[in-house]
C-alpha atoms as a PDB file:
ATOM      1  CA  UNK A   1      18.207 -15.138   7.674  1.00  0.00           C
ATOM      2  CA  UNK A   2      16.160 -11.949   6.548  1.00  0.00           C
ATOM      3  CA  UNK A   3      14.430 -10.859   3.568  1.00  0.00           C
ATOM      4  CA  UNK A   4      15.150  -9.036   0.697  1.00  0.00           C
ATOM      5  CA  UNK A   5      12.449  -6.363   0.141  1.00  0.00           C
ATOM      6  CA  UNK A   6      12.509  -3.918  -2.821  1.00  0.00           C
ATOM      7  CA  UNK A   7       9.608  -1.652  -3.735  1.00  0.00           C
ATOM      8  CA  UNK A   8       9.827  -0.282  -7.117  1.00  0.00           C
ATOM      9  CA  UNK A   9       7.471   2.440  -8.660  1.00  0.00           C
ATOM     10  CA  UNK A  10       7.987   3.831 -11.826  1.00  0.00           C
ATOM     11  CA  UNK A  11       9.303   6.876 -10.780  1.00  0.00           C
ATOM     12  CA  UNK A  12      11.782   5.687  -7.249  1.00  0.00           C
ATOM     13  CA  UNK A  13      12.561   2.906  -5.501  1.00  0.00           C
ATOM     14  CA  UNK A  14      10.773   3.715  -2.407  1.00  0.00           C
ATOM     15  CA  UNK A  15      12.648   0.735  -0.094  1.00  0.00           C
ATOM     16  CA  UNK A  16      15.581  -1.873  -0.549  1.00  0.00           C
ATOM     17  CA  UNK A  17      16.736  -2.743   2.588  1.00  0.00           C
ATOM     18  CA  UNK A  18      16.429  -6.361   4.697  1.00  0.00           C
ATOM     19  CA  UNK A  19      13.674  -7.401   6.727  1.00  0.00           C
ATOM     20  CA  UNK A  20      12.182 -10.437   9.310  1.00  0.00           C
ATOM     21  CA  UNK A  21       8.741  -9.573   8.332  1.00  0.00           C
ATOM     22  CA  UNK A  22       6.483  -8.016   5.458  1.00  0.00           C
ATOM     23  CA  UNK A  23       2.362  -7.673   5.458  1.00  0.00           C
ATOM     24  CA  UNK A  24       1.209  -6.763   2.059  1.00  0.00           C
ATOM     25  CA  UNK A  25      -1.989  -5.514   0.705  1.00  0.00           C
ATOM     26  CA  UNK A  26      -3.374  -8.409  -1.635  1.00  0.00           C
ATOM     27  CA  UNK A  27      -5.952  -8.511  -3.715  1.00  0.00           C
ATOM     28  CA  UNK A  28      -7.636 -11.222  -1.729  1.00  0.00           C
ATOM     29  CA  UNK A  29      -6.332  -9.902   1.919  1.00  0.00           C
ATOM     30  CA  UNK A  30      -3.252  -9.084   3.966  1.00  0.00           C
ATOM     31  CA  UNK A  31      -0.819 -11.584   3.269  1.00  0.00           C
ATOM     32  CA  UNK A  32       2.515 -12.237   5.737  1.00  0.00           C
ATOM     33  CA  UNK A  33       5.860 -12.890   4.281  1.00  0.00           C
ATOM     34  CA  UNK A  34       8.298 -14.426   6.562  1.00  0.00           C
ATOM     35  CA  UNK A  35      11.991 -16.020   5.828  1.00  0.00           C
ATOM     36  CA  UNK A  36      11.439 -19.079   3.900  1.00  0.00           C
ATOM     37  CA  UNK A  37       8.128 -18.346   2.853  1.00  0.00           C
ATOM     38  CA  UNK A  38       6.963 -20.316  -0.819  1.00  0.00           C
ATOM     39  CA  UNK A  39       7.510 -18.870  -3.839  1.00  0.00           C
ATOM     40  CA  UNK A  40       4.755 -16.624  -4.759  1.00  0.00           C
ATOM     41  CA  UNK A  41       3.454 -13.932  -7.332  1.00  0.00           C
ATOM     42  CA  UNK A  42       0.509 -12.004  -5.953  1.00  0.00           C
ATOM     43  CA  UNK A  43      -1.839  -9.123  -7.521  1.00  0.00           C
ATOM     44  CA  UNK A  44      -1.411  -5.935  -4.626  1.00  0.00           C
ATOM     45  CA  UNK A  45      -4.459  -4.202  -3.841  1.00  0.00           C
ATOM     46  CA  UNK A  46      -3.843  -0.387  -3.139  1.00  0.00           C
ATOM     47  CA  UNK A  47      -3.895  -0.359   0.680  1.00  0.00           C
ATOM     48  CA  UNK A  48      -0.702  -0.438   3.305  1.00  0.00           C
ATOM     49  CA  UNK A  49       1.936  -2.267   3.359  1.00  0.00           C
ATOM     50  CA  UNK A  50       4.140  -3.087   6.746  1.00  0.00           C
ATOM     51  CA  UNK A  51       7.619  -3.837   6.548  1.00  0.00           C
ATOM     52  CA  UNK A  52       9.376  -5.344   9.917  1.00  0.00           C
ATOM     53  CA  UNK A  53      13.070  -4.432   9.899  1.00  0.00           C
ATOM     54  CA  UNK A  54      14.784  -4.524  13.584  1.00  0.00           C
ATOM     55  CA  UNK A  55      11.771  -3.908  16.084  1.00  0.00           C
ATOM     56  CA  UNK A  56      10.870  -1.158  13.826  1.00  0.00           C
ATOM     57  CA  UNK A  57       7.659  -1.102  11.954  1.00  0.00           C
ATOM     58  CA  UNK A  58       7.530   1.287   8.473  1.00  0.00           C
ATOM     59  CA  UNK A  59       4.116   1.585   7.062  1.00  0.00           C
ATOM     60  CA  UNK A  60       4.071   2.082   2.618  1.00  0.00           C
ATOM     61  CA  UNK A  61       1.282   3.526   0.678  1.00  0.00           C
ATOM     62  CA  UNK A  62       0.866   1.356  -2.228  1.00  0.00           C
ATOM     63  CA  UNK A  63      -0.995   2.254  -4.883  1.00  0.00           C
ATOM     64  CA  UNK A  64      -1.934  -1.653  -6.531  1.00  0.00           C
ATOM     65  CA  UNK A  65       0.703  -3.718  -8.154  1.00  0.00           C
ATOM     66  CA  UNK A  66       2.434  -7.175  -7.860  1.00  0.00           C
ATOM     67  CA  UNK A  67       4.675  -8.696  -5.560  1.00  0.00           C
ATOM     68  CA  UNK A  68       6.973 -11.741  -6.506  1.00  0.00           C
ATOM     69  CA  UNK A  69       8.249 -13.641  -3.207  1.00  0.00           C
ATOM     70  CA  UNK A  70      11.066 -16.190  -4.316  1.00  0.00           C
ATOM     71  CA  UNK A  71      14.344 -17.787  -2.342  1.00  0.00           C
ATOM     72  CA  UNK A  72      13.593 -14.751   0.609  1.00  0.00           C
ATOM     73  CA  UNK A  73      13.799 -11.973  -1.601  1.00  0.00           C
ATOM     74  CA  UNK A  74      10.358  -9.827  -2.070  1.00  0.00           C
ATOM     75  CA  UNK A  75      10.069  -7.785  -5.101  1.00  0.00           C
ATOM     76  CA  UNK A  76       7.361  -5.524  -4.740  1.00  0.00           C
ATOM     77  CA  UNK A  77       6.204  -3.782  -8.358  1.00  0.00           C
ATOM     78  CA  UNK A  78       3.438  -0.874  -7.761  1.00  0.00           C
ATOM     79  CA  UNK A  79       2.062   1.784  -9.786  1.00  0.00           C
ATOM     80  CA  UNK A  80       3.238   4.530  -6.980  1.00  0.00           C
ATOM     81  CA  UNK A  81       3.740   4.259  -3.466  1.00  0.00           C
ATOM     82  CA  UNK A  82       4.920   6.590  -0.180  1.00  0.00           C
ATOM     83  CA  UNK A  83       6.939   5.621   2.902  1.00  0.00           C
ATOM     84  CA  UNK A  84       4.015   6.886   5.731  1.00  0.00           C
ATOM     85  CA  UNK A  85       6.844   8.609   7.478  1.00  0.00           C
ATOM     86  CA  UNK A  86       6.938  11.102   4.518  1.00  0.00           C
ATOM     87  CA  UNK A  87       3.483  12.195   4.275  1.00  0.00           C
ATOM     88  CA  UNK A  88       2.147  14.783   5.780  1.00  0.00           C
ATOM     89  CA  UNK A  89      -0.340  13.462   8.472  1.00  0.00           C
ATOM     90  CA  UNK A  90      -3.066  16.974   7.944  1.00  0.00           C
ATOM     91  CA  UNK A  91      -2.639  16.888   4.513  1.00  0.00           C
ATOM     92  CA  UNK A  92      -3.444  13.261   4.285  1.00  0.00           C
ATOM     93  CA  UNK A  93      -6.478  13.459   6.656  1.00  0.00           C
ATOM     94  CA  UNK A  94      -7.811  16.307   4.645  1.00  0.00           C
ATOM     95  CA  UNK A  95      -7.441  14.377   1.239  1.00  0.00           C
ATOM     96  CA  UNK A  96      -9.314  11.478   3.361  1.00  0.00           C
ATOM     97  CA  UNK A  97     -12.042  13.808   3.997  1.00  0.00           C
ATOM     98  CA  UNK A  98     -12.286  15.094   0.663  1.00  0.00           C
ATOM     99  CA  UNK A  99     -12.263  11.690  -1.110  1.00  0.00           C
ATOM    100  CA  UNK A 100     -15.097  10.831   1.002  1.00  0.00           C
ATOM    101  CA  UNK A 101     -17.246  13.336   0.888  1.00  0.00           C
ATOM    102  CA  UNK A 102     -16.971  12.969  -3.300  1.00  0.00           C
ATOM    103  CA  UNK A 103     -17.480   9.415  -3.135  1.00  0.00           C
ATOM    104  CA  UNK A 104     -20.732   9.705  -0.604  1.00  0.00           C
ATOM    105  CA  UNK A 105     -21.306  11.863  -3.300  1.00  0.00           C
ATOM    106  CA  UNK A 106     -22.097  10.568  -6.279  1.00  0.00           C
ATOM    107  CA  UNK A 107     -23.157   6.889  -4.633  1.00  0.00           C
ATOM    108  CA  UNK A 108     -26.838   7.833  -6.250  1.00  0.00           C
ATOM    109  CA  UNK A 109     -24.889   9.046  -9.660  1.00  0.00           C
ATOM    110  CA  UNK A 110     -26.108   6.811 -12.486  1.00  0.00           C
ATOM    111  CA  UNK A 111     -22.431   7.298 -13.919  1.00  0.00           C
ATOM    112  CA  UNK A 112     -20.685   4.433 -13.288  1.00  0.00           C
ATOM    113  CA  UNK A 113     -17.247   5.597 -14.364  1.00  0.00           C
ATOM    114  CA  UNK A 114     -17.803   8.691 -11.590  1.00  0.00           C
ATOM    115  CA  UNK A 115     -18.889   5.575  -9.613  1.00  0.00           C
ATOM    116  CA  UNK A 116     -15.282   4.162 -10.234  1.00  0.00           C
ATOM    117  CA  UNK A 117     -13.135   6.854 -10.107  1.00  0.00           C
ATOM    118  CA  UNK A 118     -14.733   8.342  -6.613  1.00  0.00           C
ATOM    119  CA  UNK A 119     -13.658   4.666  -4.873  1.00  0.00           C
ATOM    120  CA  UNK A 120     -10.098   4.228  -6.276  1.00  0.00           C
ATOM    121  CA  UNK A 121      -9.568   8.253  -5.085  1.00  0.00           C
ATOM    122  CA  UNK A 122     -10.915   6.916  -2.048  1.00  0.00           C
ATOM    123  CA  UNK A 123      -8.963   3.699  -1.347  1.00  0.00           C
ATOM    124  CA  UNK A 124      -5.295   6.111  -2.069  1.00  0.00           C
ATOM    125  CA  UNK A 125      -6.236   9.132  -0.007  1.00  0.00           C
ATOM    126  CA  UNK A 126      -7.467   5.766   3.166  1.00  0.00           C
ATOM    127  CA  UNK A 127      -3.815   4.188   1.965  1.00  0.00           C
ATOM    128  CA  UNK A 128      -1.703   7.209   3.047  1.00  0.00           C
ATOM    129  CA  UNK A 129      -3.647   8.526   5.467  1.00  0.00           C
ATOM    130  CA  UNK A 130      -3.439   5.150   7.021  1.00  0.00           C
ATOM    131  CA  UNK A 131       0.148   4.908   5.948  1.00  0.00           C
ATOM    132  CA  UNK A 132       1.073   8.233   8.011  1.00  0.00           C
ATOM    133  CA  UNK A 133      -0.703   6.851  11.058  1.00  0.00           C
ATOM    134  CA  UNK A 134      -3.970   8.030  10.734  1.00  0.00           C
ATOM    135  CA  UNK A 135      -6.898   5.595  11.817  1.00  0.00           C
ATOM    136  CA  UNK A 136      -9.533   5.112   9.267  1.00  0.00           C
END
């Protein structure tokens, strides 16, 4: 038996499809979803997610949500997220760089909303350059 795995953002549904396997981004860690795993609702982190369908691997930016896991279906709720086989390796190493540089940046700022908004620019450009096979 497989799983049911849907990622919804507000704008697309980025994946419905079955799969044996799923490694999401949660708040507290990576968590693994297999068939017949306990029901579950779980705050996402923005990081990657892996989805296992065949002997296939597809990595998914996600961009922080929640994920429901219930009678092997996996509903995954984000605020936006990109299969890595769509993005644009360069352009997502470049954005990497970028974010980076800005959040080495302002580290010694005494603005803490700068503070804030340099890490979560951070943590999405790491997500899909990661997502699109880059090592970070």
């Amino acid at each position: 038996m497989a799983l049911t795995v849907r990622v919804v953002a507000p704008d697309k549904t980025v994946w419905d499809s079955q799969a044996e396997e799923v490694i999401l981004p949660s708040t507290t860690g990576q968590l693994g979803i297999l068939t017949n795993h306990a029901p579950l609702l779980s705050a996402l982190d923005t990081g990657v997610m892996r989805v296992r369908s065949g002997k296939d691997w597809v990595a998914i930016a996600l961009m922080g949500g929640f994920a429901e896991i219930e009678n092997n279906e996996v509903t995954i709720l984000v605020n936006g997220a990109e299969r890595g086989d769509k993005i644009d390796k360069e352009v997502a190493r470049s954005a990497f760089a970028e974010a980076e540089t800005r959040f080495n940046q302002v580290q010694n700022s005494e603005n803490r909303q700068e503070k804030i908004q340099a890490t979560q620019a951070l943590k999405r450009a790491r997500a899909r350059f990661q997502a699109a096979g880059g090592m970070v």
